[in-house]
Protein backbone atom coordinates (compact mmCIF):
# COMPACT_ATOMS: atom_id res chain seq x y z
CA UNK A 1 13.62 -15.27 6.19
CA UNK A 2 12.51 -12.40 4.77
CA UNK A 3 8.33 -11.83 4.15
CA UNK A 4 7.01 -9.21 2.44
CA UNK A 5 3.47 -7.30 2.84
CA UNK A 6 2.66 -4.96 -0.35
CA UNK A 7 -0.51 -2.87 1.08
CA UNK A 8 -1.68 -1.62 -2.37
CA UNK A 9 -2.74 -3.72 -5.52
CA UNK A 10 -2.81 -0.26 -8.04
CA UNK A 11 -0.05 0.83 -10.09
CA UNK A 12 3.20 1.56 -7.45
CA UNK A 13 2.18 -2.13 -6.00
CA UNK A 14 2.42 -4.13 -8.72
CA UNK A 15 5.78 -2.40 -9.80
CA UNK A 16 6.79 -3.03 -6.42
CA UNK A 17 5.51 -6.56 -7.37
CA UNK A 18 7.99 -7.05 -10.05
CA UNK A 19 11.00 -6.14 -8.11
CA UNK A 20 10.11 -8.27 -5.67
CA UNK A 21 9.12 -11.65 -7.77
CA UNK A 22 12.57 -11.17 -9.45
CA UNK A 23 14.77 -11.24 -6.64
CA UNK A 24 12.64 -14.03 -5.69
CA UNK A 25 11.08 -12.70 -2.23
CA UNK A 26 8.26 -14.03 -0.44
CA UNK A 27 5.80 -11.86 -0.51
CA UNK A 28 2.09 -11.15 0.30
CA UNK A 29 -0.55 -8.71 -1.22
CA UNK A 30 -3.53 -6.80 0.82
CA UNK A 31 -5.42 -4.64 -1.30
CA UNK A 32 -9.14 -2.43 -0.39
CA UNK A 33 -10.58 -1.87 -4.00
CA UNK A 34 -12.23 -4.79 -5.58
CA UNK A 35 -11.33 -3.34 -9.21
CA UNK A 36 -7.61 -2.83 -8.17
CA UNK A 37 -7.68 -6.44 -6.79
CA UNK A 38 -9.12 -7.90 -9.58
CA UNK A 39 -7.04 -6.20 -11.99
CA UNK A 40 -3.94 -6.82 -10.39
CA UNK A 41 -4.62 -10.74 -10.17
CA UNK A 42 -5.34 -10.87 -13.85
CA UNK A 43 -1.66 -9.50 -14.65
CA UNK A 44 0.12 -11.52 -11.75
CA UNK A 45 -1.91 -14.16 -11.53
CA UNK A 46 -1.59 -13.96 -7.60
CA UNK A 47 -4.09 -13.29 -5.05
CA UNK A 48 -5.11 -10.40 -3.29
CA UNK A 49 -6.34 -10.33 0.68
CA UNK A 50 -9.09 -8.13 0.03
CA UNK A 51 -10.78 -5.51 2.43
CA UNK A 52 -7.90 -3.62 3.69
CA UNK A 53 -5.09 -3.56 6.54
CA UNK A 54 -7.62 -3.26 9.09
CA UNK A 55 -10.17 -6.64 7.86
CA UNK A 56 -7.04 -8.61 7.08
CA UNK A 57 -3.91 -8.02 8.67
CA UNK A 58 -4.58 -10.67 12.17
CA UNK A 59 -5.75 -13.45 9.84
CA UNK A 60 -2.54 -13.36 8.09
CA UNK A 61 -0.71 -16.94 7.50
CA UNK A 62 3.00 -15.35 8.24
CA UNK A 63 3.81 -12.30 9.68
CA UNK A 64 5.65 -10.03 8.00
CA UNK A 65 9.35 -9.03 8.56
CA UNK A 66 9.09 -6.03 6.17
CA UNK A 67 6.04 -4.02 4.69
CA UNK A 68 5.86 -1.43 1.45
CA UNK A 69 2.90 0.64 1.59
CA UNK A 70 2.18 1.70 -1.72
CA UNK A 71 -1.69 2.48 -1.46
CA UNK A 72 -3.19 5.91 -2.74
CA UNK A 73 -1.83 9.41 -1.32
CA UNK A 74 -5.22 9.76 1.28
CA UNK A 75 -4.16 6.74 2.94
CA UNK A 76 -0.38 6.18 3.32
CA UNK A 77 -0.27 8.12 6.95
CA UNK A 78 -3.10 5.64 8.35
CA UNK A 79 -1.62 2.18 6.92
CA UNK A 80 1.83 3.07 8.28
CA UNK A 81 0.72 4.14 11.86
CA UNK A 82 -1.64 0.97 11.84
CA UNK A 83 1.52 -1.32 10.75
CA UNK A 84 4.27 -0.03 12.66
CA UNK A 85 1.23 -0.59 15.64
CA UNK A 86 0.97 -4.05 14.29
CA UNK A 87 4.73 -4.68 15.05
CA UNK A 88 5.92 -3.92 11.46
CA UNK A 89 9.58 -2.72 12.46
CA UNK A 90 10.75 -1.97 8.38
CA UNK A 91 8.40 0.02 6.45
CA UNK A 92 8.74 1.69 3.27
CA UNK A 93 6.10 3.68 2.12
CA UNK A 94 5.50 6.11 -0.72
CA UNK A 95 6.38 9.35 -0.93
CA UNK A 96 5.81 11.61 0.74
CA UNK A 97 4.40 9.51 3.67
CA UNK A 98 1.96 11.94 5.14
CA UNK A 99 0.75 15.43 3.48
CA UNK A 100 0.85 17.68 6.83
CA UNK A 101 3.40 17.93 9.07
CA UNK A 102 1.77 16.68 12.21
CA UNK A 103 0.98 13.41 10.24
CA UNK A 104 4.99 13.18 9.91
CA UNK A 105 5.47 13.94 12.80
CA UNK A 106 2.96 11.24 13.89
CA UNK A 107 5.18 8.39 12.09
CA UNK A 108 7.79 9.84 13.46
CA UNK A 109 6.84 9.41 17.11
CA UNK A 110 5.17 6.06 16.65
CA UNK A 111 7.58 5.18 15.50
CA UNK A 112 10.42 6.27 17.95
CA UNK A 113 7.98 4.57 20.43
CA UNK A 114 7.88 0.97 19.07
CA UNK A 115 11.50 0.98 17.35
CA UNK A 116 10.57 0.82 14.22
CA UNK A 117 12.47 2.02 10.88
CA UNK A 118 10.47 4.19 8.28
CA UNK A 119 11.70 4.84 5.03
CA UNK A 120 9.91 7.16 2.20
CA UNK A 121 10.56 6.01 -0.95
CA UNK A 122 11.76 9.00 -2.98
CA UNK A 123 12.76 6.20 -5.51
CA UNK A 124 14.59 9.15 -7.80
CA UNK A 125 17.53 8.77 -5.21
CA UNK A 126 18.37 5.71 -6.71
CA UNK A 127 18.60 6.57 -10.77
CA UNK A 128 21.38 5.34 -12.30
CA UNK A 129 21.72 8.80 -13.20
CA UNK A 130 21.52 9.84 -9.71
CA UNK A 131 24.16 7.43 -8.67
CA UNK A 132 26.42 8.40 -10.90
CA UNK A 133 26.39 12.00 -10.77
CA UNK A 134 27.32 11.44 -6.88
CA UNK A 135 30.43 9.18 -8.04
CA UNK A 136 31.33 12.07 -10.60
CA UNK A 137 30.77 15.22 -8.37
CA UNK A 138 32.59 13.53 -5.50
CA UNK A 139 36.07 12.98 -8.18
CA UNK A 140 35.04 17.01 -8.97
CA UNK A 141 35.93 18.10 -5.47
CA UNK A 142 32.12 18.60 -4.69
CA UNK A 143 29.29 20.89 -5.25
CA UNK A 144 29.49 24.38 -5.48
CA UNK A 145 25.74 25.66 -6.44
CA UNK A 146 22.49 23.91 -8.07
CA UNK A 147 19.13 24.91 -9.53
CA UNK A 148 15.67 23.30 -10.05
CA UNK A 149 12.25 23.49 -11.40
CA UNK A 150 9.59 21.80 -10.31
CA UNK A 151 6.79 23.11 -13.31
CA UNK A 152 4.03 20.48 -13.14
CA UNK A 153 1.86 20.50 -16.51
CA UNK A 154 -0.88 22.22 -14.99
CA UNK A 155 -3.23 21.83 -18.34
CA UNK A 156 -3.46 18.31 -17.94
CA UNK A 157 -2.83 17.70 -14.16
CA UNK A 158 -6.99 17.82 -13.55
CA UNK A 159 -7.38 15.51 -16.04
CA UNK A 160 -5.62 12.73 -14.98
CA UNK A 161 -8.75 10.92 -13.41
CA UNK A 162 -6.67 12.05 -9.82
CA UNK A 163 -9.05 12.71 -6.80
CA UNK A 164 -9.35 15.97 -5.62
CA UNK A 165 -7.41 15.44 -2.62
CA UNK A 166 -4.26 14.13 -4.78
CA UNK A 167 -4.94 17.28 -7.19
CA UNK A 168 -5.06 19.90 -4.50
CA UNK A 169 -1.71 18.19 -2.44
CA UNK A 170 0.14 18.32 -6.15
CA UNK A 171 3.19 19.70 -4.54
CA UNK A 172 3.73 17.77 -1.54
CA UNK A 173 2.46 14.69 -3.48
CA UNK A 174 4.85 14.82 -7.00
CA UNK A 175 6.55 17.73 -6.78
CA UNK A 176 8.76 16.83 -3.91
CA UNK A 177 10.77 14.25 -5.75
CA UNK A 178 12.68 16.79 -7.45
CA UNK A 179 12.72 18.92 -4.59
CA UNK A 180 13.94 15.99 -2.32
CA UNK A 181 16.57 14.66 -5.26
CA UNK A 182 17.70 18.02 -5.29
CA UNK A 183 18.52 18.61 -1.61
CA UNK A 184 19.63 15.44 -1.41
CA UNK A 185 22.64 16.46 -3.17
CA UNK A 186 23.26 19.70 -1.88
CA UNK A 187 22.11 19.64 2.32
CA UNK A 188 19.16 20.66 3.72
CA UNK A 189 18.12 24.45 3.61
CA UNK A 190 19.46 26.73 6.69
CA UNK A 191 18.32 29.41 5.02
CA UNK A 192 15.77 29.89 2.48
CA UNK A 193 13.54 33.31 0.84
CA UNK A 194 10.52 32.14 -1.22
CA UNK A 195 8.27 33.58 -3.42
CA UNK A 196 4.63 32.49 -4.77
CA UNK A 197 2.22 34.04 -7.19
CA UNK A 198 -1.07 33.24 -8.46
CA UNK A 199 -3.35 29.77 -8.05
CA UNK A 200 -4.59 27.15 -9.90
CA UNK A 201 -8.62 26.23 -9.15
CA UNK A 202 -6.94 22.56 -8.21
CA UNK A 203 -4.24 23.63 -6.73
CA UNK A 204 -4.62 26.88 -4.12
CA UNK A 205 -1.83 26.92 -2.78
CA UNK A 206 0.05 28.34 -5.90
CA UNK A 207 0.99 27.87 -9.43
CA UNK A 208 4.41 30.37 -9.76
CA UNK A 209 7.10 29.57 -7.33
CA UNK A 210 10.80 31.11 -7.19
CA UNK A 211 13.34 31.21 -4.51
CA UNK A 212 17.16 30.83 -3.43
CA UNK A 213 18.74 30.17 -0.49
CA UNK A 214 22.26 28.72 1.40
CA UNK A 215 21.91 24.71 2.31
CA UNK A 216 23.98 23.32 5.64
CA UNK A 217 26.53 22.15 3.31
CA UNK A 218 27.02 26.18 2.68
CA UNK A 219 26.00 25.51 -0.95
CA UNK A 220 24.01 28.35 -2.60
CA UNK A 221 20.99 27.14 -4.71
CA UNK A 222 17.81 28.70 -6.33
CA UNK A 223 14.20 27.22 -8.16
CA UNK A 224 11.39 27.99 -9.82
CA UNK A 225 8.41 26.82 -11.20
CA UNK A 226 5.33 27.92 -13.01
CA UNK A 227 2.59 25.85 -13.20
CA UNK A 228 0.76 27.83 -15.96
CA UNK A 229 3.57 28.14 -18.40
CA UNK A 230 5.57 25.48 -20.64
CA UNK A 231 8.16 23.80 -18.74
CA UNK A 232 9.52 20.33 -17.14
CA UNK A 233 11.64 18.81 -13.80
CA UNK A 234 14.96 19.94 -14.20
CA UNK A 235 17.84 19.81 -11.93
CA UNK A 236 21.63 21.29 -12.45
CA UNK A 237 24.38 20.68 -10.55
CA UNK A 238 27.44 22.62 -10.70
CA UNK A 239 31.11 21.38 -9.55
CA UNK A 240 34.32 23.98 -10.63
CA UNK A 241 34.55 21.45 -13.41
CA UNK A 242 31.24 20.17 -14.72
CA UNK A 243 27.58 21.33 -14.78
CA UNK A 244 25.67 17.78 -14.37
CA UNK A 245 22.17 18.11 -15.77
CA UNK A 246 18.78 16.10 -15.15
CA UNK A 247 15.93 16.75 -18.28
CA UNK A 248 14.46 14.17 -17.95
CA UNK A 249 16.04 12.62 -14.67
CA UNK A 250 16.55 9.51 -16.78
CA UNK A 251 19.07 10.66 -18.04
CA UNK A 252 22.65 12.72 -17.35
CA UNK A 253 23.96 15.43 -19.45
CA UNK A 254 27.10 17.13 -18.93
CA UNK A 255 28.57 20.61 -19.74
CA UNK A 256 32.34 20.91 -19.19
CA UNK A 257 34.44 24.02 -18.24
CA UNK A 258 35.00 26.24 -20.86
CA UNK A 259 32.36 24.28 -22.98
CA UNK A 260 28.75 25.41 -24.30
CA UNK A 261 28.56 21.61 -26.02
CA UNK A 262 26.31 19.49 -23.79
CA UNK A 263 27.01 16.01 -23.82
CA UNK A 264 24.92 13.09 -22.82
CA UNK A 265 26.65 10.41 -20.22
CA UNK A 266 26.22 6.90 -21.18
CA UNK A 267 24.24 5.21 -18.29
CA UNK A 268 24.50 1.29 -17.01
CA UNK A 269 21.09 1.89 -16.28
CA UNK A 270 19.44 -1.43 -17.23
CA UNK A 271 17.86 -1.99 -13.80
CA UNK A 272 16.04 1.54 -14.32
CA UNK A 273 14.84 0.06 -17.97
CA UNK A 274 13.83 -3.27 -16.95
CA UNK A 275 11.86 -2.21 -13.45
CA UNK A 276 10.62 1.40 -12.94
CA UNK A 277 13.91 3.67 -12.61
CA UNK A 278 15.46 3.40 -9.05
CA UNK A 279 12.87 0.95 -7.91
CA UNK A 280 15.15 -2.06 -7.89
CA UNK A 281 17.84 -0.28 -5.95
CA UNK A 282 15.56 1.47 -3.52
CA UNK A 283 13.82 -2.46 -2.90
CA UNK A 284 17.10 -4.01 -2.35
CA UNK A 285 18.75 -1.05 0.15
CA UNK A 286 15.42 -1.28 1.73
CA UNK A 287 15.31 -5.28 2.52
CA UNK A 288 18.97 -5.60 2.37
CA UNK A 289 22.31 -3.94 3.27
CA UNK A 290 24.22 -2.32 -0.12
CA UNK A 291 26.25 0.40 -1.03
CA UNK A 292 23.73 2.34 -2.18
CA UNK A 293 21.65 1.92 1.20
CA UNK A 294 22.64 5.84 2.89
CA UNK A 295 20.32 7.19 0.02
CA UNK A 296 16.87 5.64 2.07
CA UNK A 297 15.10 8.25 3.57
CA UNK A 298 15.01 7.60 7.10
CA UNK A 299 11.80 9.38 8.73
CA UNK A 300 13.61 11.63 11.01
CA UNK A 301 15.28 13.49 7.99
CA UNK A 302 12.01 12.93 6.33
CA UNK A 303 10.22 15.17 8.85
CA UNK A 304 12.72 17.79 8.67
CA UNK A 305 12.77 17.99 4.73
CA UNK A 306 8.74 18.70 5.62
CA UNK A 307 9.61 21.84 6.89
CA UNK A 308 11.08 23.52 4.22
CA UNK A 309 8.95 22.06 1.55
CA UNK A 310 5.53 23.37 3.88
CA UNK A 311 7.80 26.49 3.55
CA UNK A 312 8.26 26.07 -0.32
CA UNK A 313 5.04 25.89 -0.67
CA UNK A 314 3.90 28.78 1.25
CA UNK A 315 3.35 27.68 4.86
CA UNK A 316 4.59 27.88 7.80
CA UNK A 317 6.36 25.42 10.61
């Protein structure tokens, strides 16, 4: 039988929460914040285990076969390591798991060493939009280039009522879903040149980002962003047939050959408008075996997408 524990009670949790209660899971809550608690068991009407993984977790009535951790970005490395030391052995947690690469490569080891599976939920993966641009470029013959943008509205960004720690980790902490969604379609990076210009007070790191590169799959790509300019997520992928665009990722436009006219695909996406988009799917490939579970971001592949977005983002591995 399948038992759930949700470590979170804020937002991601409770839409976590209403996946779950509709397929009809069992399912138990462990939240730290009193507010969050509170709040959360005035919408649900459920209780929350208050006081965190660490004041809760032995005293719990059944152990858990599964676990989502869906708490704040300054704690997902530390409730996955303490789970997965718990016994946990299927974990999802929020993206993007850990914001350095030696907490990755932490999980990673861990869990190697107690034979457990980590997943990061990059929930974009599972769009309906997503899923059926795969179908489509597969019938094309494949992908032959694709370009992004990751601009983040930088004038409203500080105030969001985010801590400084989620501010300043921007990048690794939002941005990466459309640089994961995009690589996820085209093969990891074997080579990549990358440019950054200027800083934001929030974000150091950098604000103007451009750069182009071959993936594994020999696929030629390129991206940009500015930070300080208008601008959105965007994602286009290019077959010898079709250019496949996401803006907003919601949603799937198409460009034929030989066409300027950009048409809009009609979507069964009524998971994605009844539950946050992709959660559903991502849920159900997580606790169960589907068709759609080979887009779950296993840890080890997690930890080597790190790389190249530490690189992205001007570091170095």
């Amino acid at each position: 039988m399948i038992h759930v524990l949700v470590v979170g009670a804020g937002y991601m949790a409770k839409e976590y929460v209403k996946v779950l209660r509709s397929m009809d899971i069992s399912f138990e809550v462990v939240g730290r914040s009193e507010k969050s608690a509170t709040l959360f068991e005035k919408e649900f009407n459920l209780p929350v285990r208050r006081g965190g993984l660490e004041e809760v977790f032995d005293s719990l009535k059944i152990t858990p076969t599964h676990a989502i951790v869906a708490t704040t970005l300054e704690s997902l490395e530390e409730n996955t390591l303490y789970l997965i030391n718990k016994g946990i052995k299927k974990i999802l947690v929020e993206k993007p798991g850990a914001v350095t690469m030696d907490g990755m490569r932490m999980i990673e080891q861990c869990a190697e060493e107690n034979q457990a599976n980590i997943y990061i939920a990059y929930n974009r993966r599972f769009y309906s939009s997503v899923l059926e641009a795969k179908k489509r470029i597969e019938m094309d013959g494949g992908l032959s280039s694709f370009i992004f943008e990751f601009t983040e509205w930088g004038h409203l960004i500080p105030n969001l009522g985010k801590t400084k720690f989620q501010i300043n980790n921007c990048f690794i902490g939002n941005s990466t879903h459309v640089v994961d969604t995009a690589f996820y379609f085209g093969g990891k990076p074997k080579q990549i040149n990358t440019f950054i210009q200027s800083h934001l007070d929030w974000h150091p790191k950098g604000s103007i980002y451009a750069g182009a590169g071959i993936t594994e799959k020999d696929i030629l790509f390129s991206y940009h962003a500015n930070w300080s300019a208008p601008g959105s997520w965007k994602l286009e992928l290019l077959t010898c047939k079709n250019r496949y665009i996401f803006r907003p990722f919601e949603k799937l436009h198409i460009q034929q050959l030989g066409s300027v006219k950009i048409d809009e695909i009609i979507l069964n996406n009524e998971l994605d408008t009844k539950f946050k988009p992709g959660l559903y799917e991502q849920v159900n490939s997580f606790l169960n075996k589907t068709e759609f579970s080979d887009c779950l971001l296993e840890i080890k592949d997690a930890v080597e997408s790190f790389a190249f977005y530490e690189i992205i983002n001007g570091g170095k591995v």
